[in-house]
C-alpha atoms as a PDB file:
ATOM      1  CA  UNK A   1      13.748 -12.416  31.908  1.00  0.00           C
ATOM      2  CA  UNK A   2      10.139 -13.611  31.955  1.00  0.00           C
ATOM      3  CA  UNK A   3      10.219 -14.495  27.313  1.00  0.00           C
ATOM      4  CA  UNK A   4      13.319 -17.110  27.921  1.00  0.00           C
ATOM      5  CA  UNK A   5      13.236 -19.397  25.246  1.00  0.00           C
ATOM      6  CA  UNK A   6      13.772 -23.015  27.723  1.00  0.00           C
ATOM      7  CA  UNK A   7      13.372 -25.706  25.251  1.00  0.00           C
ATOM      8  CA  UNK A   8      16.136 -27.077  22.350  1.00  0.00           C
ATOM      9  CA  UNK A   9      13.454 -26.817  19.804  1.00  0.00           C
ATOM     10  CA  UNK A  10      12.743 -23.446  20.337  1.00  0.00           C
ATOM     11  CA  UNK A  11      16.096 -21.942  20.259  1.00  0.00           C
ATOM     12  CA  UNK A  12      16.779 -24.045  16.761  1.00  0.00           C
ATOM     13  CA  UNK A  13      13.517 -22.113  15.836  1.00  0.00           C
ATOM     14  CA  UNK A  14      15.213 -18.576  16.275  1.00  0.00           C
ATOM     15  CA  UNK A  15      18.362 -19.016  15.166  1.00  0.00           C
ATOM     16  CA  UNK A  16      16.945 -21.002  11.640  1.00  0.00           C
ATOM     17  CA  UNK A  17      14.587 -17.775  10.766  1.00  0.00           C
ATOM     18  CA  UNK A  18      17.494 -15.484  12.051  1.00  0.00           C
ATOM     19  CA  UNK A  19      19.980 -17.344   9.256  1.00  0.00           C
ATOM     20  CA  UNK A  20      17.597 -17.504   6.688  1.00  0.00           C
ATOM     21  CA  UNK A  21      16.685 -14.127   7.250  1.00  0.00           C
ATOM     22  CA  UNK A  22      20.142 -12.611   7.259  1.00  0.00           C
ATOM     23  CA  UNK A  23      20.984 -12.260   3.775  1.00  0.00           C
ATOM     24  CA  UNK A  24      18.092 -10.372   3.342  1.00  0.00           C
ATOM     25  CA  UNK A  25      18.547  -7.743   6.173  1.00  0.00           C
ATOM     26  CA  UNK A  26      21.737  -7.163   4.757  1.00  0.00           C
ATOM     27  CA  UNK A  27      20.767  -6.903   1.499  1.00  0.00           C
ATOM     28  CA  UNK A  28      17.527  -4.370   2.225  1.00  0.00           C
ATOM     29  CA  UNK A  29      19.433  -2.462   4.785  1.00  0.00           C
ATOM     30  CA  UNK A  30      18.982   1.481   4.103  1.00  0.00           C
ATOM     31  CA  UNK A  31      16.669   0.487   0.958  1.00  0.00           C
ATOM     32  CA  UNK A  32      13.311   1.670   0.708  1.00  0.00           C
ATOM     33  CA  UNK A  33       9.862  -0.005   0.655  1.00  0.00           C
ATOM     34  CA  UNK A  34       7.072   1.968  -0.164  1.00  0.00           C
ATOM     35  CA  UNK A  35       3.290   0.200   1.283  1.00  0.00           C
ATOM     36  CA  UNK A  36      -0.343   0.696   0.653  1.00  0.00           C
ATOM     37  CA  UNK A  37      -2.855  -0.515   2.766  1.00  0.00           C
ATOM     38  CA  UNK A  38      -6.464  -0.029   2.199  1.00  0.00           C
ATOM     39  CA  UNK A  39      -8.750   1.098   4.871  1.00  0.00           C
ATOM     40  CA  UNK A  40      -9.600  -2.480   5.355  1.00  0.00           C
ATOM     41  CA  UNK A  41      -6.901  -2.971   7.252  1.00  0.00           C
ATOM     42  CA  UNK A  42      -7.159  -0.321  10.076  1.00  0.00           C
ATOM     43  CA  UNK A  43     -10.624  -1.121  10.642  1.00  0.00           C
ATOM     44  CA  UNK A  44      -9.688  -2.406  13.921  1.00  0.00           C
ATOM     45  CA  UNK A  45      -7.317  -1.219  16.838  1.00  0.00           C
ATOM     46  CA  UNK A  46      -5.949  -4.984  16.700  1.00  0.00           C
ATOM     47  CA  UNK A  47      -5.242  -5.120  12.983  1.00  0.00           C
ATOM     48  CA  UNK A  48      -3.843  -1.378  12.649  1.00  0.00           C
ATOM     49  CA  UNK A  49      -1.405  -2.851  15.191  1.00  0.00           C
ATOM     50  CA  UNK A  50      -0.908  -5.913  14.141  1.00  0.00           C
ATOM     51  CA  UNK A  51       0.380  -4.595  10.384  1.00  0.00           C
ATOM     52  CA  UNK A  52       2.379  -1.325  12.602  1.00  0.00           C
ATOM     53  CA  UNK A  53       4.269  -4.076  14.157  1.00  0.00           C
ATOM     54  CA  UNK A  54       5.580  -5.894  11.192  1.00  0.00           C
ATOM     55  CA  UNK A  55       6.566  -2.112  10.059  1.00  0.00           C
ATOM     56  CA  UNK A  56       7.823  -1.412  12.851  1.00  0.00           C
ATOM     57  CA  UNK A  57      10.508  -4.581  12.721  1.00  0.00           C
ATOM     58  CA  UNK A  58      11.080  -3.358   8.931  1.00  0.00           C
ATOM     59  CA  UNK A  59      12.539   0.261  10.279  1.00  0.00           C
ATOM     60  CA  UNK A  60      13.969  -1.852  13.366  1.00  0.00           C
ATOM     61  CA  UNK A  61      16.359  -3.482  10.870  1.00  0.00           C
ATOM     62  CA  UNK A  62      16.852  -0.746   8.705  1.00  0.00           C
ATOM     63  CA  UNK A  63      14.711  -0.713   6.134  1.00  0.00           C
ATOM     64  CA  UNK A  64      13.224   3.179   5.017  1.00  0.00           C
ATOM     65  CA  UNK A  65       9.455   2.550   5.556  1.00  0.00           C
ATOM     66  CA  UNK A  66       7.063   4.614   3.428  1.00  0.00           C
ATOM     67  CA  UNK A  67       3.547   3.910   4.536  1.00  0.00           C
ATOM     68  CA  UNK A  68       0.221   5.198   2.282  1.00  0.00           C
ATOM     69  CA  UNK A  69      -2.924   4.527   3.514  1.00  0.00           C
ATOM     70  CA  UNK A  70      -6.438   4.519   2.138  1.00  0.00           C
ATOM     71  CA  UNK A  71      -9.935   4.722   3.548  1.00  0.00           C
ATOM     72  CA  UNK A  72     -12.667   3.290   1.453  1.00  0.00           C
ATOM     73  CA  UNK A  73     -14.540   1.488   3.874  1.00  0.00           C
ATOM     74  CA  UNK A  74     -14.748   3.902   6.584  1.00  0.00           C
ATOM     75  CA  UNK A  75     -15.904   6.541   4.345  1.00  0.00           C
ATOM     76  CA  UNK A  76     -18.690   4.813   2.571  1.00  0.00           C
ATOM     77  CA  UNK A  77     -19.833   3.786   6.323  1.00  0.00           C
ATOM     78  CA  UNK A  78     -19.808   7.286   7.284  1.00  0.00           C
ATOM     79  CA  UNK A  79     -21.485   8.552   3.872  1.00  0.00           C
ATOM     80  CA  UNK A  80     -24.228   5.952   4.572  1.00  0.00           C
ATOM     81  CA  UNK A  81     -24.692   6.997   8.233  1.00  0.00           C
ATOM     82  CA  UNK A  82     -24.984  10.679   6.901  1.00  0.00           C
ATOM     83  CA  UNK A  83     -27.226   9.668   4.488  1.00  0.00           C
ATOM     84  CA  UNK A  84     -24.932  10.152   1.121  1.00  0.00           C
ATOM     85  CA  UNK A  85     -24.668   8.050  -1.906  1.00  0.00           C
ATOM     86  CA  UNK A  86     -21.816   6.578  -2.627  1.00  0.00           C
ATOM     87  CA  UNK A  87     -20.788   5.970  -6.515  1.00  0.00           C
ATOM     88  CA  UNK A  88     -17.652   3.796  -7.386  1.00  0.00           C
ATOM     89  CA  UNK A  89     -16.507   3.719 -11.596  1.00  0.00           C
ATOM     90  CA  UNK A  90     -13.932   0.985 -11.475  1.00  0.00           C
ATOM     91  CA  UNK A  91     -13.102   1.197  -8.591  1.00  0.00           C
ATOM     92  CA  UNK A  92     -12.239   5.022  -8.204  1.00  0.00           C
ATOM     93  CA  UNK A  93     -14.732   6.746  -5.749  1.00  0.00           C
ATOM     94  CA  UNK A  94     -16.911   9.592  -7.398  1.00  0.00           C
ATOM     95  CA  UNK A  95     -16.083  12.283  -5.135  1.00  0.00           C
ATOM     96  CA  UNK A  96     -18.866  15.545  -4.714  1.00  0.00           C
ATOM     97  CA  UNK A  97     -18.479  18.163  -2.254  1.00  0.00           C
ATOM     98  CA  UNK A  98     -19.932  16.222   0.174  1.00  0.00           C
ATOM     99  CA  UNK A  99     -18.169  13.436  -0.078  1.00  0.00           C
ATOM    100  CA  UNK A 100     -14.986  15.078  -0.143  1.00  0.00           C
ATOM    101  CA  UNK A 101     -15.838  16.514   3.426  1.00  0.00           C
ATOM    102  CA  UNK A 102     -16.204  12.713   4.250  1.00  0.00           C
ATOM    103  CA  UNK A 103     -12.755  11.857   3.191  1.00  0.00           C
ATOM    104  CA  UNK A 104     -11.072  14.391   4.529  1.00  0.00           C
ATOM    105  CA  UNK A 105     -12.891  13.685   7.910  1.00  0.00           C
ATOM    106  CA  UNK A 106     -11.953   9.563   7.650  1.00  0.00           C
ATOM    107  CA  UNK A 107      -8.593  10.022   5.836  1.00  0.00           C
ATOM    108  CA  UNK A 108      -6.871  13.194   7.851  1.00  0.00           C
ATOM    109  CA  UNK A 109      -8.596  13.021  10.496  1.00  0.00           C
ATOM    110  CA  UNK A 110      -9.510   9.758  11.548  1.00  0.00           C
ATOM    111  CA  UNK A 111      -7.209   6.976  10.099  1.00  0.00           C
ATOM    112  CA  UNK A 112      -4.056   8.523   9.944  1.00  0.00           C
ATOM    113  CA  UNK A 113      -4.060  10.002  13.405  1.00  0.00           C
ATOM    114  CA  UNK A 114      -4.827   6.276  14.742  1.00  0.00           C
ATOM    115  CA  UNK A 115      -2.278   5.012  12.883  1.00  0.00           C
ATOM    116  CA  UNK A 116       0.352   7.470  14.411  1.00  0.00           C
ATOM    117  CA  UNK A 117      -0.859   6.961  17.675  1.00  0.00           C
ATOM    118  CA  UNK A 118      -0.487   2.923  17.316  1.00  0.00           C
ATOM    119  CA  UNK A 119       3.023   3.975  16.264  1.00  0.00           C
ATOM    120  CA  UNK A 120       3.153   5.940  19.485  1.00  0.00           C
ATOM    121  CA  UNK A 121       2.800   3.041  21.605  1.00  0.00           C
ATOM    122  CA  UNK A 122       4.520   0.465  19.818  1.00  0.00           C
ATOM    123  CA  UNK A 123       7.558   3.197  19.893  1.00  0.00           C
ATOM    124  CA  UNK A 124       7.751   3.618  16.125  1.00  0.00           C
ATOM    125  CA  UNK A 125       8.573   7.371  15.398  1.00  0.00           C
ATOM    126  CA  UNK A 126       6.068   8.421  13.150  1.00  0.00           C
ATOM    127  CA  UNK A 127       4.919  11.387  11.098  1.00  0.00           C
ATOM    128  CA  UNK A 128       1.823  11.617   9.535  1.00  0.00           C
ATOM    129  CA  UNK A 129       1.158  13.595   6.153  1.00  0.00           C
ATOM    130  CA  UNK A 130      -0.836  13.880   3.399  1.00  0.00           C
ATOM    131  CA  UNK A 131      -0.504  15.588   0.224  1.00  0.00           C
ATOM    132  CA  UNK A 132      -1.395  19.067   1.032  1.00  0.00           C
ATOM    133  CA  UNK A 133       1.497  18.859   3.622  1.00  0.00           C
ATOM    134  CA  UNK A 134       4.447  21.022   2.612  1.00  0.00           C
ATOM    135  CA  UNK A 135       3.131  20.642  -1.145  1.00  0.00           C
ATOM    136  CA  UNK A 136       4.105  17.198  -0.708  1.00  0.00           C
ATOM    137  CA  UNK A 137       1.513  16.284  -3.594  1.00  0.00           C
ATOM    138  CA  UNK A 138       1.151  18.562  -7.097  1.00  0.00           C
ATOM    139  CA  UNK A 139      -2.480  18.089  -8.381  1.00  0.00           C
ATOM    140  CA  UNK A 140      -4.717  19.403 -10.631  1.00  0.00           C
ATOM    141  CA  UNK A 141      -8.694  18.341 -10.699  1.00  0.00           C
ATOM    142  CA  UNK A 142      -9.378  15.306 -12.954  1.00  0.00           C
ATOM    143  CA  UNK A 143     -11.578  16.553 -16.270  1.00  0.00           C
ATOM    144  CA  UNK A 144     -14.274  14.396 -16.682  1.00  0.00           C
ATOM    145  CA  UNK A 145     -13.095  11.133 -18.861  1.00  0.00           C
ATOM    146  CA  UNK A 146     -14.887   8.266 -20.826  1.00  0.00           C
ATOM    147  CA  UNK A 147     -15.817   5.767 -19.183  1.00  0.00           C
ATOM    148  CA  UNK A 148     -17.406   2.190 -21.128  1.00  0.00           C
ATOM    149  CA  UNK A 149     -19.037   4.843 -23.405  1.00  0.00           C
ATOM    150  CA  UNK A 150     -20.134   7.056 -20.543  1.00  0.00           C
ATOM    151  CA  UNK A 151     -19.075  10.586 -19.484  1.00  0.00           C
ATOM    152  CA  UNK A 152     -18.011  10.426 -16.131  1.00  0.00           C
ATOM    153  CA  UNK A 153     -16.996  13.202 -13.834  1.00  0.00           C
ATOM    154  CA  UNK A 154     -15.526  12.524 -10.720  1.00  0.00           C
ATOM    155  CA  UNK A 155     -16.084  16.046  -8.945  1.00  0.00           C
ATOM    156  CA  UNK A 156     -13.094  16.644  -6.739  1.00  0.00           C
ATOM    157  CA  UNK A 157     -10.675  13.723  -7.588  1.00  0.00           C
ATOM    158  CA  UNK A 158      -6.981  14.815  -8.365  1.00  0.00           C
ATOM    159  CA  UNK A 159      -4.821  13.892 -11.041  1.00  0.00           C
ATOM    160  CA  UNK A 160      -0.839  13.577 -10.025  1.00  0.00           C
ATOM    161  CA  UNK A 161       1.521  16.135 -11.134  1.00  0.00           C
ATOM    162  CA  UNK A 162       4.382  15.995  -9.668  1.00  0.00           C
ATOM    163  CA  UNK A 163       5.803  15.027  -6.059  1.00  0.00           C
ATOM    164  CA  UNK A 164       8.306  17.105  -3.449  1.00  0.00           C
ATOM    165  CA  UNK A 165      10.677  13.797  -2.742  1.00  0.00           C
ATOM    166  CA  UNK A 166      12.759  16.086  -1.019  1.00  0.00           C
ATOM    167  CA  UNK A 167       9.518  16.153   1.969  1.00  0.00           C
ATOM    168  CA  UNK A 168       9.713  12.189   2.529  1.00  0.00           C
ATOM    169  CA  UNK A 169      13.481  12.270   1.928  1.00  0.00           C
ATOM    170  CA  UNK A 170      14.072  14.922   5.197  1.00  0.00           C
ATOM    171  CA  UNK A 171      11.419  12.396   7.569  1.00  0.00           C
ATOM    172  CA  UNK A 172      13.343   9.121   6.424  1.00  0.00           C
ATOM    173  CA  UNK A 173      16.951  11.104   6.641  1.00  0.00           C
ATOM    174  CA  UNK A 174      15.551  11.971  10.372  1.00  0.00           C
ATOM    175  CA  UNK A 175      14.624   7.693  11.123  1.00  0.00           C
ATOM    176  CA  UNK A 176      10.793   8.396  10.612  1.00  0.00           C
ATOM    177  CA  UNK A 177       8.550   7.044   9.156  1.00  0.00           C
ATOM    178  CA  UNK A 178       6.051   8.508   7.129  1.00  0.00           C
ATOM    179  CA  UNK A 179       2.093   7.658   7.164  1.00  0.00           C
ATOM    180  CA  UNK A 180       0.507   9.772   4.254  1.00  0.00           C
ATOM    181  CA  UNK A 181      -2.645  10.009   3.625  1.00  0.00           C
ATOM    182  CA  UNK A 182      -3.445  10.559   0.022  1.00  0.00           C
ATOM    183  CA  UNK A 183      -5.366  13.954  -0.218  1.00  0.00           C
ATOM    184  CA  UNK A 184      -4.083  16.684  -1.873  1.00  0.00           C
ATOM    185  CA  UNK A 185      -4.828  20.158  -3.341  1.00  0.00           C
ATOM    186  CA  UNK A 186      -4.158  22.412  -6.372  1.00  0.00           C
ATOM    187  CA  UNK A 187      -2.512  25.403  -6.829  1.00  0.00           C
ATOM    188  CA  UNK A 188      -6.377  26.901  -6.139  1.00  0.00           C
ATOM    189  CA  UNK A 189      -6.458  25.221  -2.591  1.00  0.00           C
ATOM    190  CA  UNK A 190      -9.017  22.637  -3.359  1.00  0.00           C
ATOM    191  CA  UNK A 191      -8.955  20.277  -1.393  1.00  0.00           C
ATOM    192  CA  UNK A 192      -8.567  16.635  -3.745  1.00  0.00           C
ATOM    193  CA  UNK A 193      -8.949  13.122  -3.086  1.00  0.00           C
ATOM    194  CA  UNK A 194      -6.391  11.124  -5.012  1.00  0.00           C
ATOM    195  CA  UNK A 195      -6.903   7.248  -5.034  1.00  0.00           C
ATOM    196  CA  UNK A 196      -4.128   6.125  -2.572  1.00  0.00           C
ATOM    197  CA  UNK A 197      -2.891   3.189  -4.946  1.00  0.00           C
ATOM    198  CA  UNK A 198      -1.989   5.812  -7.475  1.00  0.00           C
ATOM    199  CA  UNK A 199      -0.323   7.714  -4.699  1.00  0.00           C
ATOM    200  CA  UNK A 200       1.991   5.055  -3.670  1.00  0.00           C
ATOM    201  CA  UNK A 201       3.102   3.587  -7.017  1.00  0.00           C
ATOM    202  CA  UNK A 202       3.545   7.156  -7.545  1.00  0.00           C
ATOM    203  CA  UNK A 203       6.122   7.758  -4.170  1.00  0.00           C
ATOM    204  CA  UNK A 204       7.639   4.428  -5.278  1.00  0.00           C
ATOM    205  CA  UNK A 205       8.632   5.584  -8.444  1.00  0.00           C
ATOM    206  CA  UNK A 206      10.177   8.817  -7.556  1.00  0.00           C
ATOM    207  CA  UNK A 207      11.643   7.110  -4.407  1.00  0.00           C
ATOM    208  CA  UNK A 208      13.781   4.648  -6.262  1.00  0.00           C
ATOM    209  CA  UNK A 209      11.867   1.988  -3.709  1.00  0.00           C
ATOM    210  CA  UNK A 210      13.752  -1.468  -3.780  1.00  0.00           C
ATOM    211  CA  UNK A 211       9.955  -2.874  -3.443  1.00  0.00           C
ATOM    212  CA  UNK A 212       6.282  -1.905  -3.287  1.00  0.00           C
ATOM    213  CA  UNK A 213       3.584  -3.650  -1.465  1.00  0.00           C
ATOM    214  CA  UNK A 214      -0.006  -3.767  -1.519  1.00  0.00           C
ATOM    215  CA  UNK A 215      -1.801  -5.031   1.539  1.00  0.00           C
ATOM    216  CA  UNK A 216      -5.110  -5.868   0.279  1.00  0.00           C
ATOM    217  CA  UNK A 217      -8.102  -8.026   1.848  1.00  0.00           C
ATOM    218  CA  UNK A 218      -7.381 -10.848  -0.676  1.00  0.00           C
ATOM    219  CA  UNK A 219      -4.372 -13.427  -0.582  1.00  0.00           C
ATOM    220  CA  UNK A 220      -2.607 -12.046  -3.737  1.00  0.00           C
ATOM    221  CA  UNK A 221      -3.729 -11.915  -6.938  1.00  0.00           C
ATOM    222  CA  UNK A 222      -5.851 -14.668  -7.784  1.00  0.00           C
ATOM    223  CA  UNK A 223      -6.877 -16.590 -11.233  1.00  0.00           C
ATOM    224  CA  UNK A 224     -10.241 -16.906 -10.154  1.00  0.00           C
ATOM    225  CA  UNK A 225     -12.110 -14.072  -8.362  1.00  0.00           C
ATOM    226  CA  UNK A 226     -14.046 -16.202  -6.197  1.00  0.00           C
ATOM    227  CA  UNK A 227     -11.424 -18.833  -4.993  1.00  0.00           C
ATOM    228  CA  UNK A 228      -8.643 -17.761  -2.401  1.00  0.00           C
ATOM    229  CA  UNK A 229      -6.949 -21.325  -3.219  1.00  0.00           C
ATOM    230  CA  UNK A 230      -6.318 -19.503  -7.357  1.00  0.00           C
ATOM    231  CA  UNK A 231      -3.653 -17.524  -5.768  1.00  0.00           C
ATOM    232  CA  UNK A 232      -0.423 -16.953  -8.163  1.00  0.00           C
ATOM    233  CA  UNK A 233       2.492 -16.533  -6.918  1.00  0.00           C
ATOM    234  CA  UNK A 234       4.467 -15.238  -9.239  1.00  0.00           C
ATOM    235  CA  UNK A 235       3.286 -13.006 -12.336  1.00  0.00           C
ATOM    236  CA  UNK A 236       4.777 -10.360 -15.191  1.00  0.00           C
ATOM    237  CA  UNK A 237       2.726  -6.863 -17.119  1.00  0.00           C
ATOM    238  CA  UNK A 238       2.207  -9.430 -19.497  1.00  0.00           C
ATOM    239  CA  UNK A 239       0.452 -11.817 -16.853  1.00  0.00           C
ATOM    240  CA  UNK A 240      -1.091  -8.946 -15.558  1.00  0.00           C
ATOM    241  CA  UNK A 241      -2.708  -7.779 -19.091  1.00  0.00           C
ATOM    242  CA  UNK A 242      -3.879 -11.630 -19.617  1.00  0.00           C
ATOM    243  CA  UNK A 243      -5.888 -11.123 -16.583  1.00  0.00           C
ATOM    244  CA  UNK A 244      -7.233  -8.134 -17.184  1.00  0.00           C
ATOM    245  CA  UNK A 245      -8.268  -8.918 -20.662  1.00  0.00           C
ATOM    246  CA  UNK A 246      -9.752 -12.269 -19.574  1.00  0.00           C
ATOM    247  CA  UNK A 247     -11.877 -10.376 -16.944  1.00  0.00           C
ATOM    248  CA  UNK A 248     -10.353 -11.449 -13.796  1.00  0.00           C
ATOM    249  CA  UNK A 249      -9.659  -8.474 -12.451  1.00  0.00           C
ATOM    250  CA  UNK A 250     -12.528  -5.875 -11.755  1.00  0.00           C
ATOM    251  CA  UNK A 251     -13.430  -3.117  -9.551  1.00  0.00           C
ATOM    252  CA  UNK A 252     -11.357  -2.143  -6.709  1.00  0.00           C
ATOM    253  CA  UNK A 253      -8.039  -4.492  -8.192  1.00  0.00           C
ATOM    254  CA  UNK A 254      -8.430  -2.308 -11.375  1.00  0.00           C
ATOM    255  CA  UNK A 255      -6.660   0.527  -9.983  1.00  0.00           C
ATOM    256  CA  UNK A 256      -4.079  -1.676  -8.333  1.00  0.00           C
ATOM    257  CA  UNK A 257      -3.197  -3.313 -11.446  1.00  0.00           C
ATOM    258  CA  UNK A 258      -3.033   0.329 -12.889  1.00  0.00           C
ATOM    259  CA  UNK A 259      -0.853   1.105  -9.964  1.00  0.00           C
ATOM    260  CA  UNK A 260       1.395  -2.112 -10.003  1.00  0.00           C
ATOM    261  CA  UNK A 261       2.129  -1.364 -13.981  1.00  0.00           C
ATOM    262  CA  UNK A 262       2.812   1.858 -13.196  1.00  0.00           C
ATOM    263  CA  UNK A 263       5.662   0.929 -10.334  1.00  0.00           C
ATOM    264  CA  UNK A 264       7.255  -1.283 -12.791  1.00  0.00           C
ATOM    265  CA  UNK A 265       7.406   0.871 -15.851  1.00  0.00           C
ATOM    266  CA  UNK A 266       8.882   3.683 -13.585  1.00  0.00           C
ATOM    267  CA  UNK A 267      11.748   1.813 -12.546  1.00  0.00           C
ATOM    268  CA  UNK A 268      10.499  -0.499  -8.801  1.00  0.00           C
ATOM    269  CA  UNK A 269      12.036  -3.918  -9.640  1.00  0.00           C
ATOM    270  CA  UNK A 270       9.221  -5.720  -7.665  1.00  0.00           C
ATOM    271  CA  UNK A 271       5.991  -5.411  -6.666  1.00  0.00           C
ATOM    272  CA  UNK A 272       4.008  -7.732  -3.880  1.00  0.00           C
ATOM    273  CA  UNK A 273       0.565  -8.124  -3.268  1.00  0.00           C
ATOM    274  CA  UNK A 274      -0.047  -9.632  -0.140  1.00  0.00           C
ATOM    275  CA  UNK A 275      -3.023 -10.269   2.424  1.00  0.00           C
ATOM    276  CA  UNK A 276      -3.304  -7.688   5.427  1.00  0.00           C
ATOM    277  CA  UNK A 277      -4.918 -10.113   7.332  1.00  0.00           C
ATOM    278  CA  UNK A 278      -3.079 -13.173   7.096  1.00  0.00           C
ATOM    279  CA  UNK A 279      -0.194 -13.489  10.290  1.00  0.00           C
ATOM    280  CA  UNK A 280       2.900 -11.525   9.828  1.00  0.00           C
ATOM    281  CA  UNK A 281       2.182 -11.734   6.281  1.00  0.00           C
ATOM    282  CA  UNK A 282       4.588  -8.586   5.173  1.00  0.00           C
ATOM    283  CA  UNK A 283       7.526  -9.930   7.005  1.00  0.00           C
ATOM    284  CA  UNK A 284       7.012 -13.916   5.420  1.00  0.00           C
ATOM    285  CA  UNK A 285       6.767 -12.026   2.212  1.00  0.00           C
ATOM    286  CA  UNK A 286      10.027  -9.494   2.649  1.00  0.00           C
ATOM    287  CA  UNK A 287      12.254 -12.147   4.302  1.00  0.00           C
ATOM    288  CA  UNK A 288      11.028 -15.905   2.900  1.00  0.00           C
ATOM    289  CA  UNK A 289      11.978 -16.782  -0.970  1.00  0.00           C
ATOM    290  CA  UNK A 290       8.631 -18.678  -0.477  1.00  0.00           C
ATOM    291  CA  UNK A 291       6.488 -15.404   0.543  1.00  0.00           C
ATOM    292  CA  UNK A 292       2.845 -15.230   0.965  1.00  0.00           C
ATOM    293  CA  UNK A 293       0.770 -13.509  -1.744  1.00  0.00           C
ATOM    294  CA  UNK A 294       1.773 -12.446  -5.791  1.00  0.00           C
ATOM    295  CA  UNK A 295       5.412 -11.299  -6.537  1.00  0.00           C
ATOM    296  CA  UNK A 296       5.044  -8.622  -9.856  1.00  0.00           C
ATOM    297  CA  UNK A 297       8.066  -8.080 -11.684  1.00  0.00           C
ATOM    298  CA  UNK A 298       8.339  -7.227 -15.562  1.00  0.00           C
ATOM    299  CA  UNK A 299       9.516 -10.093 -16.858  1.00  0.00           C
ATOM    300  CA  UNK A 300       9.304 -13.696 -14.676  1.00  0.00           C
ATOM    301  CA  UNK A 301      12.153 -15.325 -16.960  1.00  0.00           C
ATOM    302  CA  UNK A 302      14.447 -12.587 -14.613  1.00  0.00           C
ATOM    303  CA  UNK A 303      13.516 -13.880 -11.429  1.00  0.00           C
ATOM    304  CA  UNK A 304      15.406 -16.309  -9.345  1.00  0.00           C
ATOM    305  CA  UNK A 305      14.843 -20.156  -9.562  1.00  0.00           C
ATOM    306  CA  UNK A 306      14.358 -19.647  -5.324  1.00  0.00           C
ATOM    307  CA  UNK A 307      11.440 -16.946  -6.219  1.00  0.00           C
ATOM    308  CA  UNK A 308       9.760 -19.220  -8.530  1.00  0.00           C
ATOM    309  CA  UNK A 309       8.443 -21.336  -5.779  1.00  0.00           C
ATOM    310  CA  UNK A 310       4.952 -21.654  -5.523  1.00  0.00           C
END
């Protein structure tokens, strides 16, 4: 063996994360976890693999991995280098028939093919889908909405209207796990881009998932926009609302805090909101009382003295 663990220290390394992690693989075992991660996070070959891995030890251990991805980044970069505008309304990308050419191009067929393919060689069995796949996704086209006063219409963006569980169910059943990306189409065949927060909180719900996590560029959730070291740790819809009505949370987190309320009100006992970019920060958070980012639950006077460490 060429990995031997030679020193005393060392070995009482493993075998104190192996005990403090066992009551949690037994606990999680055959449970499902449904994750979003933004584009942000597969920007690189080196952090798509880096997050695959800790996924990868989630379905090692039994865990049913659900993974939805988004693409924001890469397709305003490509919109810029073919010369399109890009328009955001709180968060939610305004999507024309242009752009929606651009997504389809980033989200099908770049991002979630390099994601299966990192899969490939870390020897995760993988399936990618999005919501067109198998009519994995019901949708019909948003009607434009008031916005702050404003009429807003966001071309071809999709509103949710049902799910085919029965689609995930069959690639879990089979020890797969499934990347989808979150386009979709309506009974028309246009094509729609959904925003991939609503998505998962959506495949959480109907799932039954024992958690839902949000990778996200940021630590957590934090009190003050501007200041990683705000982070909370712990937080309820009520928390949530304070936040929002106090104006610290804005653009892109508006649609994850529409997303988070959403998981809890359909039934997800806890949701976690954790940094893509910090270390093995999905496995700290899944098997470590003290975690790394914002545990979401609907009511903090329910949670565990253990889970209230900050």
């Amino acid at each position: 063996m060429t990995n031997r663990i030679n020193t005393n220290e060392q070995r009482a390394i493993v075998i104190t994360a192996l005990r403090h992690a066992l009551p949690y693989l037994r606990i999680f075992k055959n449970k499902v976890f449904v994750l979003k991660a933004g584009g942000d996070a597969f920007l690189t070959h080196e952090s798509t693999r880096a997050l695959m891995e800790q996924i990868g030890i989630l379905h090692q251990v039994g865990i049913r991995v659900v993974l939805v991805h988004g693409g924001g980044p890469q397709s305003t970069a490509l919109s810029k280098r073919l010369g399109l505008p890009t328009q955001m309304v709180e968060g939610r990308r305004v999507t024309d028939a242009a752009t929606l050419e651009v997504s389809t191009m980033v989200l099908n067929g770049e991002i979630n093919t390099r994601i299966v393919a990192v899969c490939r060689a870390l020897g995760i069995p993988a399936i990618g889908l999005s919501g067109v796949d198998g009519g994995l996704i019901k949708a019909t086209r948003r009607p434009p909405v008031q916005v702050a006063g404003q009429t807003v219409d966001y071309g071809f963006v999709g509103d949710i209207l049902g799910l085919d569980t029965s689609i995930l169910l069959k690639q879990l059943d089979n020890d797969l796990v499934p990347i989808v990306s979150p386009l979709s189409a309506d009974d028309h065949g246009t094509v729609l881009n959904i925003n991939a927060d609503t998505v998962a909180a959506m495949i959480a719900c109907e799932l039954k998932a024992e958690k839902f996590v949000m990778a996200t560029g940021a630590p957590g959730i934090l009190d003050s926009l501007d200041d990683p070291r705000s982070l909370i740790s712990y937080l309820d819809r009520a928390g949530l609302r304070r936040l929002r009505d106090e104006g610290k949370l804005s653009g892109g987190m508006l649609p994850k805090v529409a997303a988070i309320e959403r998981a809890l009100a359909g039934g997800v006992p806890r949701v976690h909101v954790i940094s893509y970019a910090q270390p093995d920060s999905l496995l700290l958070e899944v098997f470590t009382n003290e975690g790394t980012g914002t545990l979401v639950v609907n009511d903090t006077k329910a949670l565990r003295p253990e889970e209230q460490t900050s």
